[in-house]
Protein backbone atom coordinates (compact mmCIF):
# COMPACT_ATOMS: atom_id res chain seq x y z
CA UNK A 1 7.60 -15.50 16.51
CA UNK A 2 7.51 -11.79 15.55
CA UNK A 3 7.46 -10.12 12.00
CA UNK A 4 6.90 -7.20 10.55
CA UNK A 5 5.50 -6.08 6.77
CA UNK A 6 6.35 -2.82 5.74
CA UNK A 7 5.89 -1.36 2.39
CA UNK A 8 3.24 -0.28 -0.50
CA UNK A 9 -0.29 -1.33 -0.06
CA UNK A 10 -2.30 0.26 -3.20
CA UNK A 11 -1.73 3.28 -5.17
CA UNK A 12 -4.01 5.12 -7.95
CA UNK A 13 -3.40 6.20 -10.99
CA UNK A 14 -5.16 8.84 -13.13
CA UNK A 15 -4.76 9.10 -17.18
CA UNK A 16 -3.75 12.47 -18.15
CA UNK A 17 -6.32 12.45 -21.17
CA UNK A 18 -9.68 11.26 -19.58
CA UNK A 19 -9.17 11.85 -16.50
CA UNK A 20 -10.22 8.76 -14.91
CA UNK A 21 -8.92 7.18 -11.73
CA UNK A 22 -7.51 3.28 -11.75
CA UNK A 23 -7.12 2.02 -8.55
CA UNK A 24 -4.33 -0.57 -8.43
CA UNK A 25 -3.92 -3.23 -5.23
CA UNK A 26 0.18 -4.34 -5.38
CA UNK A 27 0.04 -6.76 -1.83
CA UNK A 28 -0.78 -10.10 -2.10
CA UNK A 29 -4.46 -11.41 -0.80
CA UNK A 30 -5.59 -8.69 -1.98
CA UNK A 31 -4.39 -5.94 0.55
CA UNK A 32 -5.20 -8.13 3.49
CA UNK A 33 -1.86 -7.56 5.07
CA UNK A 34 -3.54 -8.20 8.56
CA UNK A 35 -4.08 -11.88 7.48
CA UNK A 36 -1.08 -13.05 6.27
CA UNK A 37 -0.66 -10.59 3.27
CA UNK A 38 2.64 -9.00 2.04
CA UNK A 39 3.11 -5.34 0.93
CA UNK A 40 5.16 -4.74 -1.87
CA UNK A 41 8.54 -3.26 -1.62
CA UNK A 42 8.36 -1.17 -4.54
CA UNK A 43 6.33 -0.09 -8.23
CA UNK A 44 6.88 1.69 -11.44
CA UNK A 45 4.35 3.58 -12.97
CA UNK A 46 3.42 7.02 -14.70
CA UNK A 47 0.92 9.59 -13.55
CA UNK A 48 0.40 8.24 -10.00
CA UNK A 49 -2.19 10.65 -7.82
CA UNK A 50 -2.96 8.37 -4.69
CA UNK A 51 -0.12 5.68 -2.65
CA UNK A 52 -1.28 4.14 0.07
CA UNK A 53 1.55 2.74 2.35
CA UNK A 54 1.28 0.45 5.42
CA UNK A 55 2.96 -1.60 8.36
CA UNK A 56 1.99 -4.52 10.40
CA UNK A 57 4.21 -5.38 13.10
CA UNK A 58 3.54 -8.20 15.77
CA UNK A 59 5.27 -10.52 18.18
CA UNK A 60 4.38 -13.82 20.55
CA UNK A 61 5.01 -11.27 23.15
CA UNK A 62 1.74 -9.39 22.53
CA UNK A 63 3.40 -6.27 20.82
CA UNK A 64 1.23 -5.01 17.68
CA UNK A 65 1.36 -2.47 15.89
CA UNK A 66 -0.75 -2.03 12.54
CA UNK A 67 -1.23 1.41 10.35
CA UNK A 68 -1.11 3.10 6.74
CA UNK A 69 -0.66 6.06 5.55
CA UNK A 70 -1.74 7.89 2.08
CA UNK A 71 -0.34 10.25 0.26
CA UNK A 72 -1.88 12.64 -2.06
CA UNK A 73 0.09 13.64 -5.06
CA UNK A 74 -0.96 16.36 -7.42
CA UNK A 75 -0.13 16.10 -11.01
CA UNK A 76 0.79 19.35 -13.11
C-alpha cells in the first residue's frame, strides 16, 4: 500500500486590534499526520501571520518521506 497526505497542517492568526496570536490546528487527530492524520486541502480566514504546511509520503516498499514547511507572513 502507499499514500501520500499533502496539504495544510496549522496556521495562526493574529487580530489586528489586540494583537494577540490564535493558533488554529485544521488536520484531523490533531496534527498527527504521521499516525493516520489528514491535512487539510484548503482554509479561509482573515489576518493570517503563520501557515504551517506538510507531507507524509510512504509505501510497503520502504519509501518515506515526511516534512513541513512554515511560512511567515507579515501583515501591513
Amino acid at each position: 500500500m502507499s499514500a501520500a497526505a499533502i496539504g495544510f497542517l496549522q496556521y495562526v492568526t493574529q487580530d489586528p486590534d489586540t494583537g494577540i496570536p490564535s493558533e488554529n490546528v485544521i488536520s484531523q487527530m490533531g496534527g498527527n499526520i504521521y499516525g493516520g492524520g489528514t491535512l487539510a486541502p484548503c482554509f479561509l480566514d482573515e489576518n493570517v501571520i503563520v501557515v504551517t504546511i506538510a507531507c507524509n509520503c510512504f509505501a510497503d516498499s520502504g519509501v518515506a518521506a515526511m516534512g513541513s514547511c512554515t511560512l511567515f507572513i507579515g501583515l501591513e
